[in-house]
Protein backbone atom coordinates (compact mmCIF):
# COMPACT_ATOMS: atom_id res chain seq x y z
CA UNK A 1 45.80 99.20 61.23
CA UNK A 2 47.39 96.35 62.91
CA UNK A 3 45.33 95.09 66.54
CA UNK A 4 47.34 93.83 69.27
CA UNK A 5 46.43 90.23 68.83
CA UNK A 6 47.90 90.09 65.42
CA UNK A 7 51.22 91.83 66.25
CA UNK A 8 51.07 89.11 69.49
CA UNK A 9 50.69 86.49 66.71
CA UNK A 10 53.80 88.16 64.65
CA UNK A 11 56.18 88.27 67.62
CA UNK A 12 55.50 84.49 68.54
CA UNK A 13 56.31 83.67 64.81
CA UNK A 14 59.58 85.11 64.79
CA UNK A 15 60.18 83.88 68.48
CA UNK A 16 59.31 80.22 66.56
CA UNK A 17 56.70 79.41 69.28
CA UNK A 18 53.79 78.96 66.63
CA UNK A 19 52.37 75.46 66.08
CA UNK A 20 52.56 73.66 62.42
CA UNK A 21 48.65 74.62 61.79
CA UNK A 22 49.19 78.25 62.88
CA UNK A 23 51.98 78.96 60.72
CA UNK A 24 50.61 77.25 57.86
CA UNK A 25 47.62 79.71 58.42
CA UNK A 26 49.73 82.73 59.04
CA UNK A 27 51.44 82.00 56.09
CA UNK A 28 48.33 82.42 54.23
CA UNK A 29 47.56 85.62 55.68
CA UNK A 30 50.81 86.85 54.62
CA UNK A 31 50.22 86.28 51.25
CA UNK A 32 46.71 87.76 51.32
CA UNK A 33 47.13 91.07 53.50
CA UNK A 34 49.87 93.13 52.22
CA UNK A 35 49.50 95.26 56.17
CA UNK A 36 50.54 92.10 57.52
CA UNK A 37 53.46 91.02 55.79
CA UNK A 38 54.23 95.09 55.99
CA UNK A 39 54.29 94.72 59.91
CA UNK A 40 56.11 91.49 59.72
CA UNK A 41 58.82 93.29 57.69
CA UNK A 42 59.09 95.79 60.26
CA UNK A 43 59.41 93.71 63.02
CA UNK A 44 61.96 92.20 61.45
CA UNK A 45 63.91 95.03 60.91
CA UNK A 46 63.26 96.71 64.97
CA UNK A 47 64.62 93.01 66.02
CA UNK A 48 67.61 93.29 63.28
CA UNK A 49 68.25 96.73 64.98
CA UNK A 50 67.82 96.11 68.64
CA UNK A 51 70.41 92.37 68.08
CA UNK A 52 72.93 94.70 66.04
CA UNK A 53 72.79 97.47 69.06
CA UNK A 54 73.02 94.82 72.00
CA UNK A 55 75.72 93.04 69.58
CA UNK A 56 77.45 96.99 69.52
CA UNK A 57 77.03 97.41 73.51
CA UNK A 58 78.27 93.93 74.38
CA UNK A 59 82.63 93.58 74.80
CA UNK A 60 84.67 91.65 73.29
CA UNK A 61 86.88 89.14 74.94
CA UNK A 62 89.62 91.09 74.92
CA UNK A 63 87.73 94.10 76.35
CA UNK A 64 86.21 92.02 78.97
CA UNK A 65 89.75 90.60 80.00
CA UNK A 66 91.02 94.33 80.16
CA UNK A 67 87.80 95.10 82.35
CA UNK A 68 88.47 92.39 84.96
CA UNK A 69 92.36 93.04 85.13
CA UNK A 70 91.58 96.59 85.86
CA UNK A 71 89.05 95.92 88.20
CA UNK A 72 91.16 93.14 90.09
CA UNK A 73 94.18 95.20 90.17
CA UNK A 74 91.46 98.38 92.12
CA UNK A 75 90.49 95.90 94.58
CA UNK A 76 93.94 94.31 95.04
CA UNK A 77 95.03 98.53 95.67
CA UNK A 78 91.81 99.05 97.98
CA UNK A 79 92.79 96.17 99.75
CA UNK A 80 96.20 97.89 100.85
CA UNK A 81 94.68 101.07 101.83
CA UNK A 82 92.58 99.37 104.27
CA UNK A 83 95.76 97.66 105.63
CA UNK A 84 97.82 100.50 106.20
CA UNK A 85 95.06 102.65 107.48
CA UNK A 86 94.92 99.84 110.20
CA UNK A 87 98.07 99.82 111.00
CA UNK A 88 98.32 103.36 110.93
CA UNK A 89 94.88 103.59 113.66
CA UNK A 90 97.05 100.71 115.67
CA UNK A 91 100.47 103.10 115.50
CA UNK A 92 98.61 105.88 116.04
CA UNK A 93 97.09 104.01 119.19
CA UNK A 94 99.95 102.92 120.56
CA UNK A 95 102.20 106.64 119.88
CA UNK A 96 99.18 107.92 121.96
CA UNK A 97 99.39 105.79 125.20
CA UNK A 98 103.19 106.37 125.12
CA UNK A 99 102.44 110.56 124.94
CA UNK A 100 100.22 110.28 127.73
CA UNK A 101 102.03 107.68 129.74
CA UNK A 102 105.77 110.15 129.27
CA UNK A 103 103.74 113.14 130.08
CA UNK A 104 102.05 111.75 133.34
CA UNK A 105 105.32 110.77 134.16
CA UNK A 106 106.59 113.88 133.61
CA UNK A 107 104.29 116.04 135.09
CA UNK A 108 104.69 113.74 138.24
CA UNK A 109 108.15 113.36 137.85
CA UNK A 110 108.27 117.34 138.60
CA UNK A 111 106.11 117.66 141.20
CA UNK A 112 107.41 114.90 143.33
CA UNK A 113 111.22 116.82 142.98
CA UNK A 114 109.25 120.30 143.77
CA UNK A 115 107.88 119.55 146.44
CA UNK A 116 111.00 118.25 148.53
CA UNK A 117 114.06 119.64 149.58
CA UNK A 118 117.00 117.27 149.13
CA UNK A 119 120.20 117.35 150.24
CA UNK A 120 123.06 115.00 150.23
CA UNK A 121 123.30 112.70 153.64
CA UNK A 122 126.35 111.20 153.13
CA UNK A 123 129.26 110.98 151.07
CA UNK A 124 127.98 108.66 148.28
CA UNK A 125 125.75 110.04 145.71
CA UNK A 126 123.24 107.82 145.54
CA UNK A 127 121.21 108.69 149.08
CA UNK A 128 120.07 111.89 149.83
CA UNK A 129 118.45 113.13 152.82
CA UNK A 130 115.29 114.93 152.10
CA UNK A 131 113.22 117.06 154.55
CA UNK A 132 109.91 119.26 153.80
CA UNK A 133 106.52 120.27 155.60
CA UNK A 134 104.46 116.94 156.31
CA UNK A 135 101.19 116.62 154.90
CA UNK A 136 98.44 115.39 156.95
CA UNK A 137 98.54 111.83 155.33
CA UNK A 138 102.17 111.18 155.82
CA UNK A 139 104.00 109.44 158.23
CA UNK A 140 106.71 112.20 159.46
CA UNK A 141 107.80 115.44 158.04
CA UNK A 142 111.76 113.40 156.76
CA UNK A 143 112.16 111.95 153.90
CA UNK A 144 115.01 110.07 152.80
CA UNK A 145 114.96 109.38 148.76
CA UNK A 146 116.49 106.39 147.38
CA UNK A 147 118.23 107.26 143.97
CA UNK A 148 119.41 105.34 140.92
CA UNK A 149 122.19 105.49 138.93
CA UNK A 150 120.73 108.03 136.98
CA UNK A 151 119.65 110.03 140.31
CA UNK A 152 115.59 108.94 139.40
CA UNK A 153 113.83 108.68 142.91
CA UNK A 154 113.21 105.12 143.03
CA UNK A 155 112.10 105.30 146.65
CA UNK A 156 111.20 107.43 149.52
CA UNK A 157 111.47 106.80 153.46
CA UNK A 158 109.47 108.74 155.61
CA UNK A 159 110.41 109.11 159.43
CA UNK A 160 109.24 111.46 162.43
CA UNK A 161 112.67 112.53 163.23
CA UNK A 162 115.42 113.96 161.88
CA UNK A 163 118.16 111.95 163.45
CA UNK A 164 116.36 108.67 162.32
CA UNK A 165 116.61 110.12 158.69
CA UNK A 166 120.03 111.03 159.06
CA UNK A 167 120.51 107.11 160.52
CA UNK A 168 118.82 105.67 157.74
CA UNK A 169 121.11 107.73 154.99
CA UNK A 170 124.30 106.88 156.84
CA UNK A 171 123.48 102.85 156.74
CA UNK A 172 122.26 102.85 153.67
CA UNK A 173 125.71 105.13 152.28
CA UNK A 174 127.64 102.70 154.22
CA UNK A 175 126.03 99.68 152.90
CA UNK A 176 126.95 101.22 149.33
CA UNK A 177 129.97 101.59 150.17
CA UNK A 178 130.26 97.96 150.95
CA UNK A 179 127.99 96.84 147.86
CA UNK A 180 130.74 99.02 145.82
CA UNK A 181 134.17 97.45 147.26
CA UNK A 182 132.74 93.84 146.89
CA UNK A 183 132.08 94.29 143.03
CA UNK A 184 135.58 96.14 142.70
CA UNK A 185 136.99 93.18 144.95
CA UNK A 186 138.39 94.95 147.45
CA UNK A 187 135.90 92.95 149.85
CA UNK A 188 138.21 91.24 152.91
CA UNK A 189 136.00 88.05 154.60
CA UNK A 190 136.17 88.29 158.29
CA UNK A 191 134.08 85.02 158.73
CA UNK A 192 133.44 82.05 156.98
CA UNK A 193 130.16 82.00 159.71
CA UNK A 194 126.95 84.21 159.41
């Protein structure tokens, strides 16, 4: 049986880390105990087999360059993913401030046309005369609503009384009037001084 000193003194003469005066003496010892050149042998062979396993586990080049295309061309595919998913979080963002911002408007939009009762004030289409119960905040219980093209309330002016309102429409449907013949050139100067 084989003590740990001499299988310690085995390993370092394969590993070649024995002295000239030790492996001269091992030698002998070799060639006198049959155990020990019998456990030499077979650490020989267990090294032979563990080299020819690692040698079996290890890739060759070509494997290796098939590895790290493969594992470049993942990443390079990852990387994309994490792209679009931000763009997708900044889209989704951004389609999310315009659904609220429409609906507020909306919603706003149709109580502000609910709550009035508008009539026309004059003979162009763009002022309207509007009238309703004042709320306690508000300056007078007429309203006169400034429209755009599109007949969107742009504005609203608020007065006590009802012949101020209908004052306000009738200027500002005359002035329209004006506004309208000077772009269509039918403007006539009656001064060349303000």
């Amino acid at each position: 049986m084989m003590n740990d000193a001499d299988l310690d003194l085995l390993e370092a003469y394969l590993d070649d880390a024995l002295s000239a005066t030790e492996v001269e003496r091992l030698d002998r010892r070799l060639t006198s105990e049959a155990s020990l050149s019998a456990a030499l042998d077979q650490l020989r062979r267990e090294r032979a087999a563990r080299i020819a396993f690692f040698h079996a586990q290890a890739p060759n080049f070509a494997q290796a360059d098939e590895f790290a295309d493969r594992f470049i061309s993942s990443m390079r595919r990852k990387d994309r993913r994490v792209k679009f998913a931000g763009g997708a979080r900044v889209g989704a963002g951004i389609a999310a401030c315009l659904l609220v911002g429409f609906t507020v408007g909306w919603i706003g939009h149709g109580r502000a046309t609910r709550s009035q009762a508008v009539a026309p004030a004059a003979e162009h289409s763009d002022v309207r005369l509007a009238a309703h119960t004042p709320k306690p905040a508000e300056a007078g219980p007429f309203q006169v609503a400034i429209l755009d093209e599109d007949g969107n309330v742009i504005a609203l002016q608020r007065f006590s009384k009802l012949e101020d309102a209908r004052q306000f429409a009738d200027d500002l449907a005359q002035y329209q009037v004006r506004r309208q013949q000077v772009q269509d050139g039918q403007a006539m100067l009656v001064s060349d001084k303000f």
